[in-house]
Protein backbone atom coordinates (compact mmCIF):
# COMPACT_ATOMS: atom_id res chain seq x y z
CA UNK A 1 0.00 0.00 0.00
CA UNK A 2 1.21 3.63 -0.81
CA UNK A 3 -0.38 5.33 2.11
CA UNK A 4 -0.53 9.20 2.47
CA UNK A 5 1.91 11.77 2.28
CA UNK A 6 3.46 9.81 -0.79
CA UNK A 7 3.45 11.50 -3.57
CA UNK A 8 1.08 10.77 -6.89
CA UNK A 9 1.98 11.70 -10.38
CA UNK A 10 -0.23 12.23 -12.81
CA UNK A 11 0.75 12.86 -16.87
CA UNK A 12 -1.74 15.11 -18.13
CA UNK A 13 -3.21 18.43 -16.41
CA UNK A 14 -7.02 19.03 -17.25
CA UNK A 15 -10.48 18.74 -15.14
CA UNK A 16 -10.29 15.03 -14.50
CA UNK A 17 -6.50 15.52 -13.33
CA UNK A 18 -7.40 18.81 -11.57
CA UNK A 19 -10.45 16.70 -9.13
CA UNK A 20 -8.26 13.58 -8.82
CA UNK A 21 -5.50 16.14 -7.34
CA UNK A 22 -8.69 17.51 -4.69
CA UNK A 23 -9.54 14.00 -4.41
CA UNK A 24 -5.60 13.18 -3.38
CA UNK A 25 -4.86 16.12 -1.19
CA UNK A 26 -7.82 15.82 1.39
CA UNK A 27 -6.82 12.04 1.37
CA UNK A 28 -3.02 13.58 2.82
CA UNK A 29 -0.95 12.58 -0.67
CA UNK A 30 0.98 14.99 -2.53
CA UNK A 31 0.41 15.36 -6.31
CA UNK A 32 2.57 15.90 -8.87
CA UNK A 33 1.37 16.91 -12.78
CA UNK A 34 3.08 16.95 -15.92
CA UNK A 35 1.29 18.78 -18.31
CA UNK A 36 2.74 21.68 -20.92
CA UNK A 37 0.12 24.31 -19.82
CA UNK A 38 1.15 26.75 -17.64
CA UNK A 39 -2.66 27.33 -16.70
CA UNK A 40 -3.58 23.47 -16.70
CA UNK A 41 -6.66 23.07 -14.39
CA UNK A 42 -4.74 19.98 -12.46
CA UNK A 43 -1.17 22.44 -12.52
CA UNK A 44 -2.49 25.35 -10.59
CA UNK A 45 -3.25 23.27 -7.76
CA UNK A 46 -0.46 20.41 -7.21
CA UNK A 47 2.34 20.44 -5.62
CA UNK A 48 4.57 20.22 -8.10
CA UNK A 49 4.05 20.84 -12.11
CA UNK A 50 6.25 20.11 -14.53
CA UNK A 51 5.26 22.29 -17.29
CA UNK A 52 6.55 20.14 -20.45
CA UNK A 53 5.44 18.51 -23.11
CA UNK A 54 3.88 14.60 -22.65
CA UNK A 55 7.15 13.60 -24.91
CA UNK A 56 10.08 15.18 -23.05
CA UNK A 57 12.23 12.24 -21.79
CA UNK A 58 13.80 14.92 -19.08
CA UNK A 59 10.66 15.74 -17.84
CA UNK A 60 9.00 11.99 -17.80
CA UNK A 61 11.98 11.11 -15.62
CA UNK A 62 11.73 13.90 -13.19
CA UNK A 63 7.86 12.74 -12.82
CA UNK A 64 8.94 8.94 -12.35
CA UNK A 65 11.23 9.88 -10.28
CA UNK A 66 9.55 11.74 -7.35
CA UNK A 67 6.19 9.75 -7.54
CA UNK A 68 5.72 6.22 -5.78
CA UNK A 69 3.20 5.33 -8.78
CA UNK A 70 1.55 7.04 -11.99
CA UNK A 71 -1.33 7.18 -13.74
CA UNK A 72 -2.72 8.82 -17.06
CA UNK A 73 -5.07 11.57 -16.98
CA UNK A 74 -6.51 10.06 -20.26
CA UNK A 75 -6.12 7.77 -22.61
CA UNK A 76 -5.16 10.15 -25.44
CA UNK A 77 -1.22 9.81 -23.39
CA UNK A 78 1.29 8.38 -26.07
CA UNK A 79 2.14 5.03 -25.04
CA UNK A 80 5.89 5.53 -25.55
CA UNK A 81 5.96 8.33 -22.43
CA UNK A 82 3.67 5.46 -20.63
CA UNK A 83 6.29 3.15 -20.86
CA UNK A 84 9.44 5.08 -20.12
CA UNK A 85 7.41 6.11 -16.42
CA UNK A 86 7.07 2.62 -15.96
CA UNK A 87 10.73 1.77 -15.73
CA UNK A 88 10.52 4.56 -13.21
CA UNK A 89 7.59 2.64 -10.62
CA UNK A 90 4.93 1.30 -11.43
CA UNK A 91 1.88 3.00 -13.88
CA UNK A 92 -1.83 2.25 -13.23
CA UNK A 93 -4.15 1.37 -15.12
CA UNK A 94 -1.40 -0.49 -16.93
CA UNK A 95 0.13 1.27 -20.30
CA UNK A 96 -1.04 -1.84 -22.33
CA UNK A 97 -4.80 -1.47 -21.27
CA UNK A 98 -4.68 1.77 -21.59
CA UNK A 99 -3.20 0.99 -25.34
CA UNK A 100 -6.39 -0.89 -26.23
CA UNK A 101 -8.46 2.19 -25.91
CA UNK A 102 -6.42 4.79 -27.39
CA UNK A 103 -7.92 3.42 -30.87
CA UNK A 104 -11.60 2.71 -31.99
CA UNK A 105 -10.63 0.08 -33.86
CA UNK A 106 -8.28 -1.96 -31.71
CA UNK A 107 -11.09 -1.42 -28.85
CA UNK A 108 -13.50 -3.06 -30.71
CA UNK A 109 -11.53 -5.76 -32.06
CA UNK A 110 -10.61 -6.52 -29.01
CA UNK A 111 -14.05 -6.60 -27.72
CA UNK A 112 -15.44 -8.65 -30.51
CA UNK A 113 -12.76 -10.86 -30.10
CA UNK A 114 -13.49 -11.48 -26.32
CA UNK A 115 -17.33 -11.63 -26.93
CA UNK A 116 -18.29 -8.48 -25.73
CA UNK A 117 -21.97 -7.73 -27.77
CA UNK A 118 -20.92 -4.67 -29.77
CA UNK A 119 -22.77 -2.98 -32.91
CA UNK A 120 -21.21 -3.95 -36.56
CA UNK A 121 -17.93 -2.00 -37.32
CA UNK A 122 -15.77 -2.19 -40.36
CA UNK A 123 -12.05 -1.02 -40.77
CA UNK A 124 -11.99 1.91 -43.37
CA UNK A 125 -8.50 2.77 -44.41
CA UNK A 126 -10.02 3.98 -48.06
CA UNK A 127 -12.13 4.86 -50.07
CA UNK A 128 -12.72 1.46 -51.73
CA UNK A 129 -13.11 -0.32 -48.03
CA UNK A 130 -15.69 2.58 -47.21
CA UNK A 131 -17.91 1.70 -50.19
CA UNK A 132 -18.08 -1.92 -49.48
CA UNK A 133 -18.69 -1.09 -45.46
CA UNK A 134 -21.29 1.17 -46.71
CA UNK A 135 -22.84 -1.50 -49.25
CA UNK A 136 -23.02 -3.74 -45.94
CA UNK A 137 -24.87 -1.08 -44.25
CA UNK A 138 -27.12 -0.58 -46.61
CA UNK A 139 -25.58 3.12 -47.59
CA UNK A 140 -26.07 4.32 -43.47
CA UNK A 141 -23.59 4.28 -40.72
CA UNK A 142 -21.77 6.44 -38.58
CA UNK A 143 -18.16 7.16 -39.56
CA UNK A 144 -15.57 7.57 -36.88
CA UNK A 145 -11.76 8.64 -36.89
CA UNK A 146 -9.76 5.45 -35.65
CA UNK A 147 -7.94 7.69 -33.33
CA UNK A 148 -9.18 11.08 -32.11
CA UNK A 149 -7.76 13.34 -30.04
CA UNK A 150 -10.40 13.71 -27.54
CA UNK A 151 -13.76 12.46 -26.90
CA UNK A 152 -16.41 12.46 -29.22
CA UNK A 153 -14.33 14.37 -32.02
CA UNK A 154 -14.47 13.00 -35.33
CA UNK A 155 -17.87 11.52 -36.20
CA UNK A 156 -20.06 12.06 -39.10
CA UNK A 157 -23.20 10.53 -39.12
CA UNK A 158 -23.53 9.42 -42.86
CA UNK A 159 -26.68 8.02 -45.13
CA UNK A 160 -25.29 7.66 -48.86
CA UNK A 161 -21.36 6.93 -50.10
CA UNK A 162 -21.03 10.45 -51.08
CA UNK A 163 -21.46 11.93 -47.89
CA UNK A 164 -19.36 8.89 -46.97
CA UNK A 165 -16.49 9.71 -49.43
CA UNK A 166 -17.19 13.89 -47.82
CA UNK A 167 -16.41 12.84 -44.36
CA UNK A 168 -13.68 10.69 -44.97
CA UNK A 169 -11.71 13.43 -47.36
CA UNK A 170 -12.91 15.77 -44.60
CA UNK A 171 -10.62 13.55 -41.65
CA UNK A 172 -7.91 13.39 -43.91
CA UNK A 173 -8.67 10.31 -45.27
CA UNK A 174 -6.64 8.98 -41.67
CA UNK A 175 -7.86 5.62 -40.40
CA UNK A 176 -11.63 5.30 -40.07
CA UNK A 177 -13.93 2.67 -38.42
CA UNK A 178 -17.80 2.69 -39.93
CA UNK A 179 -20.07 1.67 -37.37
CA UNK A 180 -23.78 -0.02 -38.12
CA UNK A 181 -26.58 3.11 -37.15
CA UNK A 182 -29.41 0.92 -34.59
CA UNK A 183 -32.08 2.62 -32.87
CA UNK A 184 -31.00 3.77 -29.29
CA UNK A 185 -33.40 3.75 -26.40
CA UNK A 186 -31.31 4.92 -23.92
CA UNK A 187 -27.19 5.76 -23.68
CA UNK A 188 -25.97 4.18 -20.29
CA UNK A 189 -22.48 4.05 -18.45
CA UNK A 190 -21.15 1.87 -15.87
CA UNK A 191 -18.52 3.28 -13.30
CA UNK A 192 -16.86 0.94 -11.33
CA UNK A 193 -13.57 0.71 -9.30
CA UNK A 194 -10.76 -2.68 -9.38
CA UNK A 195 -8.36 -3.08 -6.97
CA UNK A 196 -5.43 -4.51 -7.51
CA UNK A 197 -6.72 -7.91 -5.79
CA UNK A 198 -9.39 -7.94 -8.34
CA UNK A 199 -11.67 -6.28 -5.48
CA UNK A 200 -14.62 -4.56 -7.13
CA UNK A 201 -16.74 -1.89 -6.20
CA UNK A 202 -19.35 -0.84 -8.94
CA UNK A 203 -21.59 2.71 -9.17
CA UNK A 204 -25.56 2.41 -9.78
CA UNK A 205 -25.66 2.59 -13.38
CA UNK A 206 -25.93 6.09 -14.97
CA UNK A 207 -28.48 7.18 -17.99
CA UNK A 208 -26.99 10.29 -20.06
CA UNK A 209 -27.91 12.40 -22.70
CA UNK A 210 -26.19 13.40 -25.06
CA UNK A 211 -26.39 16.32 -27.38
CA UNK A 212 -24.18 16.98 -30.60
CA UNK A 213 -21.93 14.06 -29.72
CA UNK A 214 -20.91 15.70 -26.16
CA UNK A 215 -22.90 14.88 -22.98
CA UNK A 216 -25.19 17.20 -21.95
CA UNK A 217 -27.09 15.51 -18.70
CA UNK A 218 -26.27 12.37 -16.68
CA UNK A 219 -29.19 10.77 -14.60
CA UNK A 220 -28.48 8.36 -11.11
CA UNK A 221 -29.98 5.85 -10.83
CA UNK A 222 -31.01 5.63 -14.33
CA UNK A 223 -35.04 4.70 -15.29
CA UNK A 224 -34.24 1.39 -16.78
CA UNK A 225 -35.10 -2.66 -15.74
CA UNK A 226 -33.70 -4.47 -12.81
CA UNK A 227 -32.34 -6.55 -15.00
CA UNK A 228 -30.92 -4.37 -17.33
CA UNK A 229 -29.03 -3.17 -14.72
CA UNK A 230 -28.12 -6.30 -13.40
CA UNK A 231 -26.87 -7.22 -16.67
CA UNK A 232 -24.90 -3.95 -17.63
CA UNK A 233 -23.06 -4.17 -14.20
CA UNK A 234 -21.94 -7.99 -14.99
CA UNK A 235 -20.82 -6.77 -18.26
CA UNK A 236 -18.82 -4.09 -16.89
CA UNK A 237 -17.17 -6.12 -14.26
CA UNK A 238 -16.31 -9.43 -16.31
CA UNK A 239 -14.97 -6.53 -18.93
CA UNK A 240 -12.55 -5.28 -16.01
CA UNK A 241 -11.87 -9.38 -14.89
CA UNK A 242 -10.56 -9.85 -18.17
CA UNK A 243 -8.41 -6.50 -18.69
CA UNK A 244 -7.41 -8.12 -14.78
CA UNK A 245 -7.88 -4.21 -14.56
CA UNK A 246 -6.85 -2.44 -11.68
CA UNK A 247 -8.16 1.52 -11.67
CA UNK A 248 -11.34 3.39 -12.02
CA UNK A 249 -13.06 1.97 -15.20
CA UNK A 250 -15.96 3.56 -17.53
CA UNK A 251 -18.00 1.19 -19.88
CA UNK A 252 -21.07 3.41 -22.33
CA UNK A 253 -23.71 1.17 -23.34
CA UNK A 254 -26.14 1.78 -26.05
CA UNK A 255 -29.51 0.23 -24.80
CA UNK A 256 -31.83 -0.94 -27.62
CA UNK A 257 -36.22 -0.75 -27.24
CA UNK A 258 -35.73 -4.94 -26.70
CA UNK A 259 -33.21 -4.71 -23.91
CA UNK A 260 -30.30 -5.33 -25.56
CA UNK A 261 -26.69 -3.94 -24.49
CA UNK A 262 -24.11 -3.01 -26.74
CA UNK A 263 -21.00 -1.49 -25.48
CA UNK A 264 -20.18 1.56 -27.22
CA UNK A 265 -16.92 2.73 -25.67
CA UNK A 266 -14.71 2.10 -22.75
CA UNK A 267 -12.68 4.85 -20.94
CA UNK A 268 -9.69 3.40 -18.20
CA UNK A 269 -10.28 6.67 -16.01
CA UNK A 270 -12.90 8.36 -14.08
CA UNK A 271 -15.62 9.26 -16.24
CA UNK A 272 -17.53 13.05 -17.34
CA UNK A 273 -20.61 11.06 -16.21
CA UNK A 274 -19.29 10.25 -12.81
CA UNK A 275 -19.03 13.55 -12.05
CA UNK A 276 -22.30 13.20 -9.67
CA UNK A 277 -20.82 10.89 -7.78
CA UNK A 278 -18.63 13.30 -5.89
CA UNK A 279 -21.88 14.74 -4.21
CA UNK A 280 -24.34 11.84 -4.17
CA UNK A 281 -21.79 8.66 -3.03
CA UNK A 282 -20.19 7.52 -0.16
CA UNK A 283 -16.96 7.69 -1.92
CA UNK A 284 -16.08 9.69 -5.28
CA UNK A 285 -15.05 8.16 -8.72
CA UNK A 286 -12.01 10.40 -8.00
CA UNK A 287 -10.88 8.90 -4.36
CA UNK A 288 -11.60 5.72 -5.97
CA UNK A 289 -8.82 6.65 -8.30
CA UNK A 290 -6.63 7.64 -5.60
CA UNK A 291 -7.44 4.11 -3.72
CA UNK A 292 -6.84 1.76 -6.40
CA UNK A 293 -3.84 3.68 -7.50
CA UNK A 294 -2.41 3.37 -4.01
CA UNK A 295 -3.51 -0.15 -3.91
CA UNK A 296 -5.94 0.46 -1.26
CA UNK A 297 -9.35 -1.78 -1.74
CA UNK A 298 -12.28 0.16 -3.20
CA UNK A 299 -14.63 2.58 -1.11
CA UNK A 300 -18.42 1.98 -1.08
CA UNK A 301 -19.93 2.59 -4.05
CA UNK A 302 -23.33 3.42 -2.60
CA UNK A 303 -25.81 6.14 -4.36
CA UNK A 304 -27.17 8.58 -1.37
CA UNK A 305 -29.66 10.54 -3.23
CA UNK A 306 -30.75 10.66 -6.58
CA UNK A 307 -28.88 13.43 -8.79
CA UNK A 308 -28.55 15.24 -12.16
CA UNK A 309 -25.55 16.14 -13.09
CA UNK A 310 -25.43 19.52 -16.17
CA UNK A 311 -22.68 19.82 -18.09
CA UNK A 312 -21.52 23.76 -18.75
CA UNK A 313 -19.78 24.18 -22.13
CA UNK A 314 -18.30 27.04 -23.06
CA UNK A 315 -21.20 28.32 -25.16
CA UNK A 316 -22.73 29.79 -21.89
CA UNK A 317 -20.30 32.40 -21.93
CA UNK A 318 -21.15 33.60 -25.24
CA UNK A 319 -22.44 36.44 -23.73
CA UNK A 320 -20.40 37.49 -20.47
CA UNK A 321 -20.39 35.25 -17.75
CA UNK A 322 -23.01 32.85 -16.27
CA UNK A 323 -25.21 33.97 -13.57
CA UNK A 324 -24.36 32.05 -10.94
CA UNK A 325 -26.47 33.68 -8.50
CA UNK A 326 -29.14 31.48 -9.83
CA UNK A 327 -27.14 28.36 -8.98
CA UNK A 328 -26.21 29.79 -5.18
CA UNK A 329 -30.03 30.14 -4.90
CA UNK A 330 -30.92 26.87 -5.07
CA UNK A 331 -29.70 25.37 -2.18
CA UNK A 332 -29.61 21.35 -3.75
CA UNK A 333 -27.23 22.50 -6.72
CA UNK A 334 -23.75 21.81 -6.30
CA UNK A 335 -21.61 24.14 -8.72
CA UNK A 336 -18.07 22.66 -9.76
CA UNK A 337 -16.26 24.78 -11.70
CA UNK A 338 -12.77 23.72 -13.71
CA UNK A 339 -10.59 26.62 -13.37
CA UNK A 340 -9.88 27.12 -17.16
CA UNK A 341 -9.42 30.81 -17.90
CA UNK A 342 -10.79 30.74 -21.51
CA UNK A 343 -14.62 29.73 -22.55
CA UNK A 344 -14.62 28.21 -25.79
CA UNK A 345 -17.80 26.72 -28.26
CA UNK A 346 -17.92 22.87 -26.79
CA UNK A 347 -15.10 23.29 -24.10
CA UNK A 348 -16.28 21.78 -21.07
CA UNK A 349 -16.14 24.40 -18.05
CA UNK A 350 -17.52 22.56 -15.37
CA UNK A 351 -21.18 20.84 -14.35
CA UNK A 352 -23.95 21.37 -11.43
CA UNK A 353 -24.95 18.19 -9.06
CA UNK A 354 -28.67 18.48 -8.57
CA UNK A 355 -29.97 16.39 -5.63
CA UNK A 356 -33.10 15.81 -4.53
CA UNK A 357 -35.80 13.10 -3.28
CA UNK A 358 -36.36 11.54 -6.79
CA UNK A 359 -34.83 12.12 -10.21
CA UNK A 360 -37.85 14.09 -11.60
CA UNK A 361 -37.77 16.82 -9.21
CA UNK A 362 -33.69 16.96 -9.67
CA UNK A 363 -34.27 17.01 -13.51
CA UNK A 364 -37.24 19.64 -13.09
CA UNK A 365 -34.79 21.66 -10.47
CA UNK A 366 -31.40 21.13 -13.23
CA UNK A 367 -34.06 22.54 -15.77
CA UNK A 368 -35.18 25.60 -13.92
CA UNK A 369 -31.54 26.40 -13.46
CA UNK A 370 -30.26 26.01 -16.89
CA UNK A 371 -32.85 28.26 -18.18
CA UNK A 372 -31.94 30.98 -16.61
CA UNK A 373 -28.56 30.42 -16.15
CA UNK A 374 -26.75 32.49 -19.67
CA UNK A 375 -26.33 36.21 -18.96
């Protein structure tokens, strides 16, 4: 066990680094982050940042050497800096899971070839591949860059090879994937924690909604079947069994109107959706990062109220800045903010936990708010 006053490093700097660094420093660890911005979210409040880039051999080496373990802010980290912190201590989750999900394609390969229920994919490298994938698919599918560099950039949704041909030119004709279009009831995400021991502590399962490919709302507990559930939260956990994960783990599901679960995307790192847990569970998605990173078994999971959790993009400051006096007025929202100094179109700023007695009063409460929340 790596108990406190240790210290943690963490390669990469933004709002997930920035609450796993709260997260670490009420739990008594020290936090180091390596990221090149000078105004990273995570930065400004560590204890030590080494502003360089995620490739600078010097600075990797000045990380793995004052931390007693690492781990990756996201999976977008190149897998060669992954590696050269490992020969440092150790580096969790490991670089090699973390590998499987830095591409669309090798993540659902690999998930095909384990037997994980997934929609139809095909590997587009070009333009003669597409129009055969989009033969197969009956001239509709949804055409994704193999490896983007963050989430949900690069999709076109497309519904004849032209468009098909558009999008592809329009990525730079890089690798693609073309995934089959089904009819989606509900978009769902599992959250659990893996100890090193293979000790497993797993979040209610979350509904979200998503709005021009970014998520907009997340819902806990989510409005589906008990056995849904039951079934999305045995996927997630044999997923992590067979990863013999060890880390704070994020599985998406695409529910279909029958009941069927098809795992969209996997994430090896505390997940935009389990932001509410930070307010409404015993112990954070973030502290659970901290834990299994220390090797220190999971925290209870448990949900203590139902909550809505908003995402605020940087649209909302189109116009000056939010009014947040309608936020401190309502004394069951929970404003987290990331510390980023400039609002961009689609740049996520922070989010508001909503709690109340029952979903539908937090959703009607999150809806009164973001009304009348722009300036």
């Amino acid at each position: 066990m790596i108990l406190p006053d240790s210290t943690l490093g963490m390669i990469g700097g933004g709002q997930l680094g920035r609450m796993f660094t709260i997260a670490a420093r009420s739990m008594g660890y020290r936090v180091t982050i390596l990221d090149p911005d000078p105004h990273s979210p995570a930065g400004s409040i560590a204890d030590q940042h080494i502003k360089s880039d995620f490739n600078d051999h010097a600075a990797l080496d000045m990380l793995g050497d004052c931390s007693a373990v690492i781990t990756a802010e996201t999976e977008s980290i190149p897998l060669e800096s992954l590696n050269r912190l490992q020969q440092h201590c150790k580096v969790r989750p490991s670089p090699g899971t973390i590998e499987i999900t830095q591409d669309r394609l090798r993540e659902k390969t690999w998930l095909d070839e384990h037997d994980f229920s997934t929609v139809a994919f095909y590997t587009v490298q070009g333009t003669t591949e597409l129009e055969e994938a989009m033969d197969d698919l009956d001239q509709a599918g949804i055409l994704k860059v193999a490896r983007p560099r963050f989430p949900g950039q690069g999709q076109h949704m497309v519904e004849s090879l032209d468009e098909a041909v558009d999008a592809f030119q329009a990525m730079g004709e890089q690798s693609c994937i073309l995934e089959e279009r089904i009819f989606v009831e509900k978009r769902l995400s599992v959250i659990l924690a893996r100890g090193i021991d293979g000790d497993t502590e797993t979040y209610p399962v979350i509904e979200n909604i998503y709005r021009r490919g970014l998520l907009e709302t997340s819902i806990a507990p989510a409005a589906i079947d008990g056995n849904v559930e039951e079934n999305a939260l045995e996927i997630a956990c044999e997923l992590a069994d067979e990863l013999e994960y060890c880390g704070v783990l994020a599985v998406e599901f695409f529910l279909t109107a029958d009941g069927e679960l098809h795992i969209n995307t996997i994430a090896p790192r505390p997940h935009n959706s389990g932001h509410l847990t930070v307010d409404a569970c015993v112990t954070s998605q973030f502290e659970q990062q901290v834990r299994t990173l220390c090797g220190l078994p999971p925290g209870d999971a448990q949900l203590l109220s139902p909550v809505v959790m908003v995402n605020l993009m940087g649209d909302l400051w189109n116009k000056g800045e939010p009014r947040w006096d309608v936020v401190f007025r309502e004394p069951q929202a929970l404003l987290h903010l990331y510390g980023k100094r400039k609002a961009r179109a689609r740049r996520k700023m922070g989010h508001i936990n909503f709690l109340s007695e029952d979903t539908d009063r937090a959703l009607e409460l999150a809806e009164g708010v973001r009304n009348t929340l722009a300036p």
